[in-house]
Protein backbone atom coordinates (compact mmCIF):
# COMPACT_ATOMS: atom_id res chain seq x y z
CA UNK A 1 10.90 2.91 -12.06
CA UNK A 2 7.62 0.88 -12.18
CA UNK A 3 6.42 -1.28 -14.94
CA UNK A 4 2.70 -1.97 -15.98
CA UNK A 5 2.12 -5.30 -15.37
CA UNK A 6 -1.38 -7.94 -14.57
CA UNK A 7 -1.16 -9.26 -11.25
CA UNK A 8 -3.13 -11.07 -8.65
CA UNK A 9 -3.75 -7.93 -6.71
CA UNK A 10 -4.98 -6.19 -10.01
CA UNK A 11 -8.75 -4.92 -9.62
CA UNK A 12 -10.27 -8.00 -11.72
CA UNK A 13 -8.76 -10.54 -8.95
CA UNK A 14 -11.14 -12.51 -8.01
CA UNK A 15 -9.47 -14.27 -4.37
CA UNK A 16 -10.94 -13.35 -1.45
CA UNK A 17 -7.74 -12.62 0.91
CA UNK A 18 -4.39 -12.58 0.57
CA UNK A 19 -1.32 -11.82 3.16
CA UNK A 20 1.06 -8.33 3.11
CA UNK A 21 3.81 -11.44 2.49
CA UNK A 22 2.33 -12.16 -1.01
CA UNK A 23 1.94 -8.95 -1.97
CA UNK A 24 5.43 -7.94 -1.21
CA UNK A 25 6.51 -10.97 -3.86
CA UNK A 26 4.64 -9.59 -6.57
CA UNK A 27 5.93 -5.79 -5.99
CA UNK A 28 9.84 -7.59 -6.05
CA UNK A 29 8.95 -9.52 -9.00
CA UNK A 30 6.81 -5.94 -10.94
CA UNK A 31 8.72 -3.25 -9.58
CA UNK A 32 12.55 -2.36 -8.04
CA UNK A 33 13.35 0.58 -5.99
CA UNK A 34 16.56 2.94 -7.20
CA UNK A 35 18.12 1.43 -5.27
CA UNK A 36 18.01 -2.31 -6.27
CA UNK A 37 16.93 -3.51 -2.67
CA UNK A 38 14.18 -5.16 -1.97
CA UNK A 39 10.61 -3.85 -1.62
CA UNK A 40 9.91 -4.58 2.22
CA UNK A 41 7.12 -4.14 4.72
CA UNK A 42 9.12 -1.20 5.78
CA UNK A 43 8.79 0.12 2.56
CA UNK A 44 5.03 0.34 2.98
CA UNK A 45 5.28 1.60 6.50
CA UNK A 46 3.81 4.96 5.29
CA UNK A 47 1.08 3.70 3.48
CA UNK A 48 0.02 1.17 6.15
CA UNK A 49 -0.01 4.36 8.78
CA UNK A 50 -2.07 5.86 6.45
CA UNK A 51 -4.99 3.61 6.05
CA UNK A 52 -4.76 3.08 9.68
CA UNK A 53 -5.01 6.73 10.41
CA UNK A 54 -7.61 7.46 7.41
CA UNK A 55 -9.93 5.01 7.62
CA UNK A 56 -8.98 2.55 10.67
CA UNK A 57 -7.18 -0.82 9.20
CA UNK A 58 -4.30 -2.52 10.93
CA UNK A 59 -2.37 -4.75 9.25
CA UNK A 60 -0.20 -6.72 12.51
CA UNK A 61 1.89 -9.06 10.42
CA UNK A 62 2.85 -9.84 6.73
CA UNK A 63 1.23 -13.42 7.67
CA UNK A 64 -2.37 -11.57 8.58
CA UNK A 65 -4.89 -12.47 6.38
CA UNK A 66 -6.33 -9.06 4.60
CA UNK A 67 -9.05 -8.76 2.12
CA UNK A 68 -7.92 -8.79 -1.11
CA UNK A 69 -9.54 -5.37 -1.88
CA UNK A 70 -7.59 -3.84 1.00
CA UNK A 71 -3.97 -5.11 -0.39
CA UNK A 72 -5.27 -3.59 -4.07
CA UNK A 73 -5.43 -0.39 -2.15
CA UNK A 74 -2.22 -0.84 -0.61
CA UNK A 75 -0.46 -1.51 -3.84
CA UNK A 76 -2.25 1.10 -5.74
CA UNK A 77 -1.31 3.94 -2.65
CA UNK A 78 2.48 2.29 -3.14
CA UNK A 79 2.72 2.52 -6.53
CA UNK A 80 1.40 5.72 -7.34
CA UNK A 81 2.80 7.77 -4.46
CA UNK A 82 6.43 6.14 -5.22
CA UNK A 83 5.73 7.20 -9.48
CA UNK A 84 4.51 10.51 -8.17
CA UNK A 85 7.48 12.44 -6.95
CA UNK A 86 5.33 14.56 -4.71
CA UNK A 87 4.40 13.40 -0.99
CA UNK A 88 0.76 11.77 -1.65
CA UNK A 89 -0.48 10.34 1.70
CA UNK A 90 1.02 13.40 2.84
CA UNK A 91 -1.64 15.26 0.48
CA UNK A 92 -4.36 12.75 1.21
CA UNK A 93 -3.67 12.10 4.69
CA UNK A 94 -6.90 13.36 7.56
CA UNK A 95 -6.04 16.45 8.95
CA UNK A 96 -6.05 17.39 12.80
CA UNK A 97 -9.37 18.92 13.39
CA UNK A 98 -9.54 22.70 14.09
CA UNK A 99 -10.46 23.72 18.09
CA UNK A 100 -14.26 24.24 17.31
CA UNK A 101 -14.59 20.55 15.34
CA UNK A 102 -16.70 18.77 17.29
């Protein structure tokens, strides 16, 4: 489903930030869904939540500027849990802390 490709959002990028926008360009011109649609921002929806619930980043708009490093993380969670087959955040995700937690 996903080919290997270099991009701008690969890990020896060197730009500072980027927008959600751009990086939903490159994943239409790497990747395609089954499907043939479109890779959208609802597409990432689920990995967005995720870093949002994990470790606090909002992304508002696919105009927002974002650290670069943040959309590499983004693409990487994307990519990976759509090749894996198995529910990944789902495995990753932060776990409701038990009654005594404090």
């Amino acid at each position: 489903m996903f080919e290997a490709d270099k991009s701008a959002f690969d890990f020896r990028a060197s730009e500072e930030a980027n927008t959600l926008g751009s990086l939903l360009a490159e994943l239409n011109a790497q990747y395609y869904k089954e499907s043939g649609e479109p890779i959208t921002a609802r597409d990432l929806r689920r990995t967005l939540e995720f870093l949002e619930q994990s470790i606090g980043i909002k992304v508002k708009g696919s105009t927002q500027r974002i650290p670069v490093s943040t959309l590499k993380t983004i693409k990487l969670l994307y990519v990976k849990g759509t090749n894996s087959g198995k529910h990944l955040l789902g495995l990753l995700a932060p776990r409701a802390c038990p009654i005594f937690c404090v």
